[in-house]
N, C-alpha and C. Protein backbone atom coordinates (compact mmCIF):
# COMPACT_ATOMS: atom_id res chain seq x y z
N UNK A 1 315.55 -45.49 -103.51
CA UNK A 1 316.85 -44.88 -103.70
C UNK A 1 317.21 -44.09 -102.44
N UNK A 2 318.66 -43.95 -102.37
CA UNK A 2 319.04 -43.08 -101.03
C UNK A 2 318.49 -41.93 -100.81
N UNK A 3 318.33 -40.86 -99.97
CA UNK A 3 317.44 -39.46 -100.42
C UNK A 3 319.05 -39.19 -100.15
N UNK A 4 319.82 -39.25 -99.43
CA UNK A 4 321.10 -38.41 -99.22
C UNK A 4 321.89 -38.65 -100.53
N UNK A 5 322.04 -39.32 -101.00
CA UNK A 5 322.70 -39.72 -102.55
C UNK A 5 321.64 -39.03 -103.62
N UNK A 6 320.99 -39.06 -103.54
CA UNK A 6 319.53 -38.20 -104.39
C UNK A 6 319.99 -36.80 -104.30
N UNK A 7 320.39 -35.92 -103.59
CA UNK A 7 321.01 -34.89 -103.08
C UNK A 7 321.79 -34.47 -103.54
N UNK A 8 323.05 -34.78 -103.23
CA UNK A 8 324.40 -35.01 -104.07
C UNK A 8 324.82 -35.22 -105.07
N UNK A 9 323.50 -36.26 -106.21
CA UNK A 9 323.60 -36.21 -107.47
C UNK A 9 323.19 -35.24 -107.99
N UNK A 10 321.78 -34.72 -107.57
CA UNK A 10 321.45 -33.40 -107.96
C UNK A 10 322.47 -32.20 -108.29
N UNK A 11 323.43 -32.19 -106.88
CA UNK A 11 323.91 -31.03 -106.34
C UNK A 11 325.49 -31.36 -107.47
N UNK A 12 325.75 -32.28 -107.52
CA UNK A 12 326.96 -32.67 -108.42
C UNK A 12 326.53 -33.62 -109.31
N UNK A 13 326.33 -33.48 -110.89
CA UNK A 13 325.81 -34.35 -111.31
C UNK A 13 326.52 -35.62 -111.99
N UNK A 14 327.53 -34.61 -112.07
CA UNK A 14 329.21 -35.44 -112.75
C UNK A 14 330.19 -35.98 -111.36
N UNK A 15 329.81 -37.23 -111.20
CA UNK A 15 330.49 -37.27 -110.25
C UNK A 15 331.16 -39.00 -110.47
N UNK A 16 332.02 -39.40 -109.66
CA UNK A 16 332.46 -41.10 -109.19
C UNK A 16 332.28 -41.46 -108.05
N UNK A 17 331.83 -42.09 -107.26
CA UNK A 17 331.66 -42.62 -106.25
C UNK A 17 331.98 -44.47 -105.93
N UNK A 18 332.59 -44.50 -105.44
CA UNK A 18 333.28 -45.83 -104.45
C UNK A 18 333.25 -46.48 -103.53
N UNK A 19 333.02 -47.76 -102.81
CA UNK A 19 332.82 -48.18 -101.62
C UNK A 19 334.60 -48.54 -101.54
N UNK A 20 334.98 -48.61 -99.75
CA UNK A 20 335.81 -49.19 -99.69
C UNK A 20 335.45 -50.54 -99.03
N UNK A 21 335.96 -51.52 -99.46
CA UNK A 21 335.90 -52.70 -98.66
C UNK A 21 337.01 -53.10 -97.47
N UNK A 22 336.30 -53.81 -96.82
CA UNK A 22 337.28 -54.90 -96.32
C UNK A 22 337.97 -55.88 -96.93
N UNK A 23 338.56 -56.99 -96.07
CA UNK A 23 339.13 -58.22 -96.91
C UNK A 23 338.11 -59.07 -97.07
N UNK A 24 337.13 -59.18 -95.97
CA UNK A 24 335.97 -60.07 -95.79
C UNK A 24 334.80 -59.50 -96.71
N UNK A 25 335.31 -58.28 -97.58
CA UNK A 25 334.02 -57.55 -98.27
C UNK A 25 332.79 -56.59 -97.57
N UNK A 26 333.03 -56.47 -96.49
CA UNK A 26 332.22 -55.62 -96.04
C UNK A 26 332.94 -54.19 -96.28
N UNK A 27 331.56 -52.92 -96.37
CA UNK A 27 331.71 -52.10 -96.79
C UNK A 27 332.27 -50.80 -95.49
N UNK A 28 333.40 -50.27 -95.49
CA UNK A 28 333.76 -49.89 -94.45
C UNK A 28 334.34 -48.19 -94.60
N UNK A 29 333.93 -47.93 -96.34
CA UNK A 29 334.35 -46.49 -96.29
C UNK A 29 333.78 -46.46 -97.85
N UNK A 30 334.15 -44.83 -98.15
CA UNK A 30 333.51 -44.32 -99.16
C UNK A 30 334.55 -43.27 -99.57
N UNK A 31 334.67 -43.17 -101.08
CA UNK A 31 335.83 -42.30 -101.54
C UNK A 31 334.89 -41.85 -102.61
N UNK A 32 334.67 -40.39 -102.75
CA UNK A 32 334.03 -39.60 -104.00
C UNK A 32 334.95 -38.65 -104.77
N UNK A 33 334.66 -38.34 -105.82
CA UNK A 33 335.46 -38.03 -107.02
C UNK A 33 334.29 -36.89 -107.35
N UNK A 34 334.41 -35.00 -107.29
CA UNK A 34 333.38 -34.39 -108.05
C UNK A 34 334.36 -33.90 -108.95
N UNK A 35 335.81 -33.64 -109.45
CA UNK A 35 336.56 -33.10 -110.31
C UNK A 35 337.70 -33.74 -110.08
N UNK A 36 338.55 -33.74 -111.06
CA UNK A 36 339.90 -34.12 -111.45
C UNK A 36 340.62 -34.48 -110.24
N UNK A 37 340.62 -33.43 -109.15
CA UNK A 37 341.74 -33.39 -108.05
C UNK A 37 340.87 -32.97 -107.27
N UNK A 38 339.43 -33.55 -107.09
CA UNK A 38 338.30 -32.83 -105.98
C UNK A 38 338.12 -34.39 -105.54
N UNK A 39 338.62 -35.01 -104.40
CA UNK A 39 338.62 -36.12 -104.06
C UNK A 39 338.18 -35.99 -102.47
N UNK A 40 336.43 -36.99 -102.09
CA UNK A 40 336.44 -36.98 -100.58
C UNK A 40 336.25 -38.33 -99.80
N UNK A 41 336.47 -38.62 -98.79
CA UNK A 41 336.20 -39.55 -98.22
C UNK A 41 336.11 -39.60 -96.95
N UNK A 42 334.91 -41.09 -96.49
CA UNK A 42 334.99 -41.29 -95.11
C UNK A 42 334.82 -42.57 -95.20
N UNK A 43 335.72 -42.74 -93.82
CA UNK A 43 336.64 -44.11 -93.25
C UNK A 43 335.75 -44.71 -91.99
N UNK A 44 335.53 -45.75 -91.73
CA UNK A 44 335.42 -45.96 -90.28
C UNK A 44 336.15 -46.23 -89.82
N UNK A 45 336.19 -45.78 -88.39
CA UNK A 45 337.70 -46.23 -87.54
C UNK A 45 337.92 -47.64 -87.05
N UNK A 46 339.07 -48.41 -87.12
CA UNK A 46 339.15 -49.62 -86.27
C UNK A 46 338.52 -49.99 -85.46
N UNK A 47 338.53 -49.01 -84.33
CA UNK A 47 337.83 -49.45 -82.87
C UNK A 47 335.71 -49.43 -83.57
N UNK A 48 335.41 -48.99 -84.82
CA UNK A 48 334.25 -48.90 -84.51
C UNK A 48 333.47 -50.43 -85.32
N UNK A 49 334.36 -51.38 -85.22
CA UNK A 49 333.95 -52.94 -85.97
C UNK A 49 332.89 -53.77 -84.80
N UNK A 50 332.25 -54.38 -85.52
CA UNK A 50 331.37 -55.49 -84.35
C UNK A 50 332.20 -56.68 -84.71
N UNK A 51 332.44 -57.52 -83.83
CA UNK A 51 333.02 -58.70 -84.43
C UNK A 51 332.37 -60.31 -83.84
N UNK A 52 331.95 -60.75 -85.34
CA UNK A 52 331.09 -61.67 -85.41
C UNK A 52 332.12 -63.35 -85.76
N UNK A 53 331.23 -64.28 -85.24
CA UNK A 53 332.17 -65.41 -85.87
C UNK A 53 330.91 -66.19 -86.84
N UNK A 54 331.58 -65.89 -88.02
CA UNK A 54 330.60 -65.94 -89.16
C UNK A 54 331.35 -66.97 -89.92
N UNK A 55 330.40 -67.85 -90.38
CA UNK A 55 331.17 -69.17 -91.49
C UNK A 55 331.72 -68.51 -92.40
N UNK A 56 332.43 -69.07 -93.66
CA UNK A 56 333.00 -68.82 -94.28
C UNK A 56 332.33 -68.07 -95.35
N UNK A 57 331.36 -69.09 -95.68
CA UNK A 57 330.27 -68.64 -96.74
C UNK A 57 329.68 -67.94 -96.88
N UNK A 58 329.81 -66.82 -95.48
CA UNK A 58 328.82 -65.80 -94.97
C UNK A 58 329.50 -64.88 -95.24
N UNK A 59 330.79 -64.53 -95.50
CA UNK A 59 331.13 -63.58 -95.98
C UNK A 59 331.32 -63.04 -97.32
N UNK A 60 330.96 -61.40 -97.33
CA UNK A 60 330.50 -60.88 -98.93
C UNK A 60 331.58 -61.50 -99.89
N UNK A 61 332.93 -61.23 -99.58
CA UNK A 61 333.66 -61.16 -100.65
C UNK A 61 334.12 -62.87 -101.10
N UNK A 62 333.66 -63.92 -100.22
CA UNK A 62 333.47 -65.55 -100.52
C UNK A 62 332.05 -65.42 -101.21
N UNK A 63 330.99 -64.93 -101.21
CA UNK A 63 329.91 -64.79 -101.83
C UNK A 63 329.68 -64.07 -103.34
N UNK A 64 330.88 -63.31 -103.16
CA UNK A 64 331.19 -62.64 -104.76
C UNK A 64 332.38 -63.64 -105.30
N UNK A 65 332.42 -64.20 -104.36
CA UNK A 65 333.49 -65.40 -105.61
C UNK A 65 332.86 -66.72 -106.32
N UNK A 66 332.19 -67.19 -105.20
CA UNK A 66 331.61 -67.81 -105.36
C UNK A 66 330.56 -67.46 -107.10
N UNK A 67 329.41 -66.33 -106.66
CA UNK A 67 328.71 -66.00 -107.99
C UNK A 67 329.71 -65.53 -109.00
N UNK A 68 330.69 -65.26 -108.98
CA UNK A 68 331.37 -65.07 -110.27
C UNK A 68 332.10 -66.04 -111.08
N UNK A 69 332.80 -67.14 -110.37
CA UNK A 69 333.20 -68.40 -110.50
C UNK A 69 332.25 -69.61 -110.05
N UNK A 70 331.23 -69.83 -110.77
CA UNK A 70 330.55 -70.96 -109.55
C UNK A 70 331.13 -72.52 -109.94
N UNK A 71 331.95 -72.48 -110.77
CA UNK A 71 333.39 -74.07 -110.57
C UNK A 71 334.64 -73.20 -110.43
N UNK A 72 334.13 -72.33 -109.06
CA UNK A 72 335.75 -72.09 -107.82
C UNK A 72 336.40 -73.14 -107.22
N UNK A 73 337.40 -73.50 -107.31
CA UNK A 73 338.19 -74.84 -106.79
C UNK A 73 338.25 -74.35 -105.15
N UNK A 74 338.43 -75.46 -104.67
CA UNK A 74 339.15 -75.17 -103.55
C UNK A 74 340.26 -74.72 -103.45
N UNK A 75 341.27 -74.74 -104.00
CA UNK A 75 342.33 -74.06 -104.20
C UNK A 75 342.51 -72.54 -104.10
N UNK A 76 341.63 -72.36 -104.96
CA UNK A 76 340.86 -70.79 -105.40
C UNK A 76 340.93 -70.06 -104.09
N UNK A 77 340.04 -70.96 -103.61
CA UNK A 77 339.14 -70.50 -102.49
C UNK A 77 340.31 -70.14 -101.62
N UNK A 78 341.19 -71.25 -100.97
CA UNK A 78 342.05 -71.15 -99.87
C UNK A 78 342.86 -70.06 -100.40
N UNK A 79 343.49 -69.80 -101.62
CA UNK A 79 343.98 -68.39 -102.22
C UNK A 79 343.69 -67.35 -101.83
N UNK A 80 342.35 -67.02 -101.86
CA UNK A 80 341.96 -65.83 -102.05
C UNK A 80 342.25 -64.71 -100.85
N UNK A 81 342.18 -63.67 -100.83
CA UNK A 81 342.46 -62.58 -99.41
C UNK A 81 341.77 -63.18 -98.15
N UNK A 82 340.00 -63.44 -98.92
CA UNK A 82 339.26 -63.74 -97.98
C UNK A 82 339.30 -64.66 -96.92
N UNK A 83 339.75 -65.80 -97.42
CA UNK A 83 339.91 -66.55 -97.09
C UNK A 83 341.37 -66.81 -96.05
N UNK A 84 341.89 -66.05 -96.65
CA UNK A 84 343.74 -66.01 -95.12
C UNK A 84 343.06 -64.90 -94.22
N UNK A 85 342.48 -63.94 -94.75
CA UNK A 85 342.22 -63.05 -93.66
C UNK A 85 341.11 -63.92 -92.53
N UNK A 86 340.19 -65.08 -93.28
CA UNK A 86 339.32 -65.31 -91.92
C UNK A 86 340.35 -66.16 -91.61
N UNK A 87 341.23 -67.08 -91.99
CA UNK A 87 341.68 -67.82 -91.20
C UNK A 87 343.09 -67.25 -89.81
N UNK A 88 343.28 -65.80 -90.29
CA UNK A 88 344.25 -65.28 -89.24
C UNK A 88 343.48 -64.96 -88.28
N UNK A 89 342.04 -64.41 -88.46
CA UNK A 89 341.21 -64.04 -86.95
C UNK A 89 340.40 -65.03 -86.96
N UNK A 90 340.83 -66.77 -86.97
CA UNK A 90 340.15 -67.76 -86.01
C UNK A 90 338.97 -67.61 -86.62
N UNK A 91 338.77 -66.99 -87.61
CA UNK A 91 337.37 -67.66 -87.64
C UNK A 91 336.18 -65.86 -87.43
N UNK A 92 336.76 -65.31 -86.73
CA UNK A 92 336.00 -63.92 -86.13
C UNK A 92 336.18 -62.94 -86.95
N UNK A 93 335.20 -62.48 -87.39
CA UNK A 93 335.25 -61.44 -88.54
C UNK A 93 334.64 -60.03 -87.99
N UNK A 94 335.99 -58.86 -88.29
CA UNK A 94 335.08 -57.31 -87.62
C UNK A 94 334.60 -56.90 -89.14
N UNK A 95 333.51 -56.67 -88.64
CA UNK A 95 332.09 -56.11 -89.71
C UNK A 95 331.73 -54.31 -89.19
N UNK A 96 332.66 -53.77 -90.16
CA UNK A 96 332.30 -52.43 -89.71
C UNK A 96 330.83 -51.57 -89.50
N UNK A 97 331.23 -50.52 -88.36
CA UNK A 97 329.48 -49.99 -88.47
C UNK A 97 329.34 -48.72 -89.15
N UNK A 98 329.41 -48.99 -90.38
CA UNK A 98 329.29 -47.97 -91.27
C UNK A 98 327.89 -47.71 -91.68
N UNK A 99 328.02 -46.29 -91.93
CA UNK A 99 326.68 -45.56 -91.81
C UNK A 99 326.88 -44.59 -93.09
N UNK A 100 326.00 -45.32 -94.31
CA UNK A 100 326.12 -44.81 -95.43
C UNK A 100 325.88 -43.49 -95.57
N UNK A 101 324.31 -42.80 -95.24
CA UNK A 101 324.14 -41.52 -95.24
C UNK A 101 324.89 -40.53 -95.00
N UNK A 102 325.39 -41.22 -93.59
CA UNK A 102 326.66 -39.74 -92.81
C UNK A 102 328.03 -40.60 -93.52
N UNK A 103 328.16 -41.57 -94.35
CA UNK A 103 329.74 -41.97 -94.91
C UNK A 103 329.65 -40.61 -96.77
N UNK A 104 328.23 -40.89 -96.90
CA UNK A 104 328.37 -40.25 -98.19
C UNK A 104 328.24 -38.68 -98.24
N UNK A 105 327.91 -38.49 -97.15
CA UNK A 105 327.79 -36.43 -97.09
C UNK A 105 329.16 -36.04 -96.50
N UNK A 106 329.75 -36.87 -95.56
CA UNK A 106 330.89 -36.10 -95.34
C UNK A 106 331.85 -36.43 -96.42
N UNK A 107 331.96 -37.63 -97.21
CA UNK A 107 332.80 -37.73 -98.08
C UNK A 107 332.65 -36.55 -99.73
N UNK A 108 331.09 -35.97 -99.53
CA UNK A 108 331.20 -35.04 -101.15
C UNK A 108 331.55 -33.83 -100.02
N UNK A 109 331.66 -33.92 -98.62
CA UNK A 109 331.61 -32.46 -98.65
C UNK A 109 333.31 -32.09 -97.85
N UNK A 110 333.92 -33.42 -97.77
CA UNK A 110 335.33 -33.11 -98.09
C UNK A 110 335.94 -33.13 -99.22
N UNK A 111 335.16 -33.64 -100.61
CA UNK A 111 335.69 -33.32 -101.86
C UNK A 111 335.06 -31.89 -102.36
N UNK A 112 334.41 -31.03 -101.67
CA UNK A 112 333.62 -30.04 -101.97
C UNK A 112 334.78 -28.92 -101.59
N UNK A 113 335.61 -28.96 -100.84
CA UNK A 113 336.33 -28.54 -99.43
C UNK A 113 337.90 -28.24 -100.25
N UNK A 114 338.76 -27.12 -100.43
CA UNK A 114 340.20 -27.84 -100.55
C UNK A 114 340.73 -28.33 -99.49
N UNK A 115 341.54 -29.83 -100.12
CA UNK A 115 342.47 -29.90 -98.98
C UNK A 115 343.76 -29.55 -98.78
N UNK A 116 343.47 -29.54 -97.57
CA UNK A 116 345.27 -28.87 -97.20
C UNK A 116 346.08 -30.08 -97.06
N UNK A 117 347.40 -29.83 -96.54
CA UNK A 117 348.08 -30.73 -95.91
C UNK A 117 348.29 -30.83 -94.52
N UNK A 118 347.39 -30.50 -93.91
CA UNK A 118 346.92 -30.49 -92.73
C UNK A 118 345.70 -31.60 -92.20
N UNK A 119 345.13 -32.44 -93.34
CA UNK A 119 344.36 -33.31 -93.14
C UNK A 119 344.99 -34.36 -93.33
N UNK A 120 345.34 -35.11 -92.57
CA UNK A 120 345.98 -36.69 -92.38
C UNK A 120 344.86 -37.68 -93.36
N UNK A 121 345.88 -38.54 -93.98
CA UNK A 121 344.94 -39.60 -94.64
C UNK A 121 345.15 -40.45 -93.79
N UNK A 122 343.81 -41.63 -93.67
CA UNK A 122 344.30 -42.91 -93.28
C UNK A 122 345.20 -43.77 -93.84
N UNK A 123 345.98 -44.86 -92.74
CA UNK A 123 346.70 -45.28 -93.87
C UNK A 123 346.53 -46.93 -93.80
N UNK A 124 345.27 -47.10 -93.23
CA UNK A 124 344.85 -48.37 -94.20
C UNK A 124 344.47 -48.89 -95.39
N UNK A 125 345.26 -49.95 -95.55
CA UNK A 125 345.61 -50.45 -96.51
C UNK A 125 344.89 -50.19 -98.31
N UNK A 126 343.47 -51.00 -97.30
CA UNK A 126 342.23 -51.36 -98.26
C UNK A 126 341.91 -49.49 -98.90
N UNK A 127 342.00 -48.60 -98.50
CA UNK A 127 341.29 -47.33 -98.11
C UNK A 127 342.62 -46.67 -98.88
N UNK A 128 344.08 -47.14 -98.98
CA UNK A 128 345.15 -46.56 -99.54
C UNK A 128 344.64 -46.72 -101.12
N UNK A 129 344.47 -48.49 -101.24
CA UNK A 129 344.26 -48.88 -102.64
C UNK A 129 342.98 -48.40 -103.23
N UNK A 130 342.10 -48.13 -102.41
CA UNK A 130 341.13 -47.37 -103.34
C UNK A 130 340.90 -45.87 -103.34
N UNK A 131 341.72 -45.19 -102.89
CA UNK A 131 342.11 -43.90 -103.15
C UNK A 131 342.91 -43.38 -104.91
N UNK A 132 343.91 -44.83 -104.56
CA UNK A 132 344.47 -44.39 -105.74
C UNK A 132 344.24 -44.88 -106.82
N UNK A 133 343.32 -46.17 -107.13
CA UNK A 133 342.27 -46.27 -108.28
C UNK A 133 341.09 -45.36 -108.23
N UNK A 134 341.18 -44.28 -107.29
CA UNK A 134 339.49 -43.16 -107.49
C UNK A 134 340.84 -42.32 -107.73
N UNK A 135 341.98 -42.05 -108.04
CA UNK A 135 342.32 -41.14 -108.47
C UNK A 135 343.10 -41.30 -109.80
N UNK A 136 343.15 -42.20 -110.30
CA UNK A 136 343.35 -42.84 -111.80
C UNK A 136 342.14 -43.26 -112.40
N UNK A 137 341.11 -43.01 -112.16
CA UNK A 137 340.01 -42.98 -112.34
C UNK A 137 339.28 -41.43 -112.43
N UNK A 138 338.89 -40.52 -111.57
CA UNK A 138 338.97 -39.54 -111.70
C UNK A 138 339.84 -38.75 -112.55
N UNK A 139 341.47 -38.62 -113.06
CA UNK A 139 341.61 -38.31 -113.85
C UNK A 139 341.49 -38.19 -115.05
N UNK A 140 341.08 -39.34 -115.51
CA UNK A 140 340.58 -39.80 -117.15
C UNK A 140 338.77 -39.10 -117.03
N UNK A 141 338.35 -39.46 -116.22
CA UNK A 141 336.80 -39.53 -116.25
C UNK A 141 336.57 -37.59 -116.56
N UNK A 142 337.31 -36.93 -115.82
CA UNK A 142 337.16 -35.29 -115.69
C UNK A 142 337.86 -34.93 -116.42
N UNK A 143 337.50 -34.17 -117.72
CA UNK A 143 338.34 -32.99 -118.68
C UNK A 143 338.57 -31.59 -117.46
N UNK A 144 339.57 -31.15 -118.35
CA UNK A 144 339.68 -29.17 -117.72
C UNK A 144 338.72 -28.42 -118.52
């Protein structure tokens, strides 16, 4: 088990925690939930992606379709996010360098933190939409 997540559960025991993905499914941020409106997260930045030219099949979120549907049509397939997103970058996929330990301490200890409106959110996309399912989520999950 993580020792830094070992920590944090201790230290908050009621908590939600989230990966953010990419389109390709890689894991590229983290959004935590310790109360109602106690929401933290960390992002990796654009510039910090490696970018690999990886088959199709090699990517997580074709690999979670795959095991969840295993008579996925082709159709399916060409549908899916994953699949337009590898085909707009040729084939080259950025695989963020995310670093769970330091993604999950700064994210409980900006939900630890109030925020002001002085802290800019990101406003990518993937990182928009799972903000606001960890915060329709967090609401139900936390009484007053």
């Amino acid at each position: 088990m993580n020792a830094v997540l070992d920590h944090y559960r201790k230290k908050y025991p009621k908590h939600i925690l989230s990966y953010v993905r990419s389109k390709s499914g890689h894991i590229k941020g983290v959004i935590v939930a310790v109360g109602k409106y106690d929401i933290g997260w960390s992002l990796v930045s654009d510039e910090d992606n490696y970018h690999y030219l990886i088959p199709l099949h090699g990517l997580p979120a074709v690999q979670h379709l795959i095991h969840e549907n295993e008579n996925l049509t082709v159709k399916e397939l060409f549908n899916s996010p994953a699949y337009k997103n590898f085909v707009s970058m040729d084939g080259v996929t950025a695989v963020p360098d995310f670093n769970k330990n330091k993604g999950i301490s700064l994210a409980f200890k900006r939900a630890s933190v109030a925020v002001t409106n002085s802290d800019p959110l990101p406003k990518d996309s993937d990182f928009v939409r799972a903000l606001r399912i960890m915060q329709d989520r967090a609401y139900k999950y936390f009484k007053d």
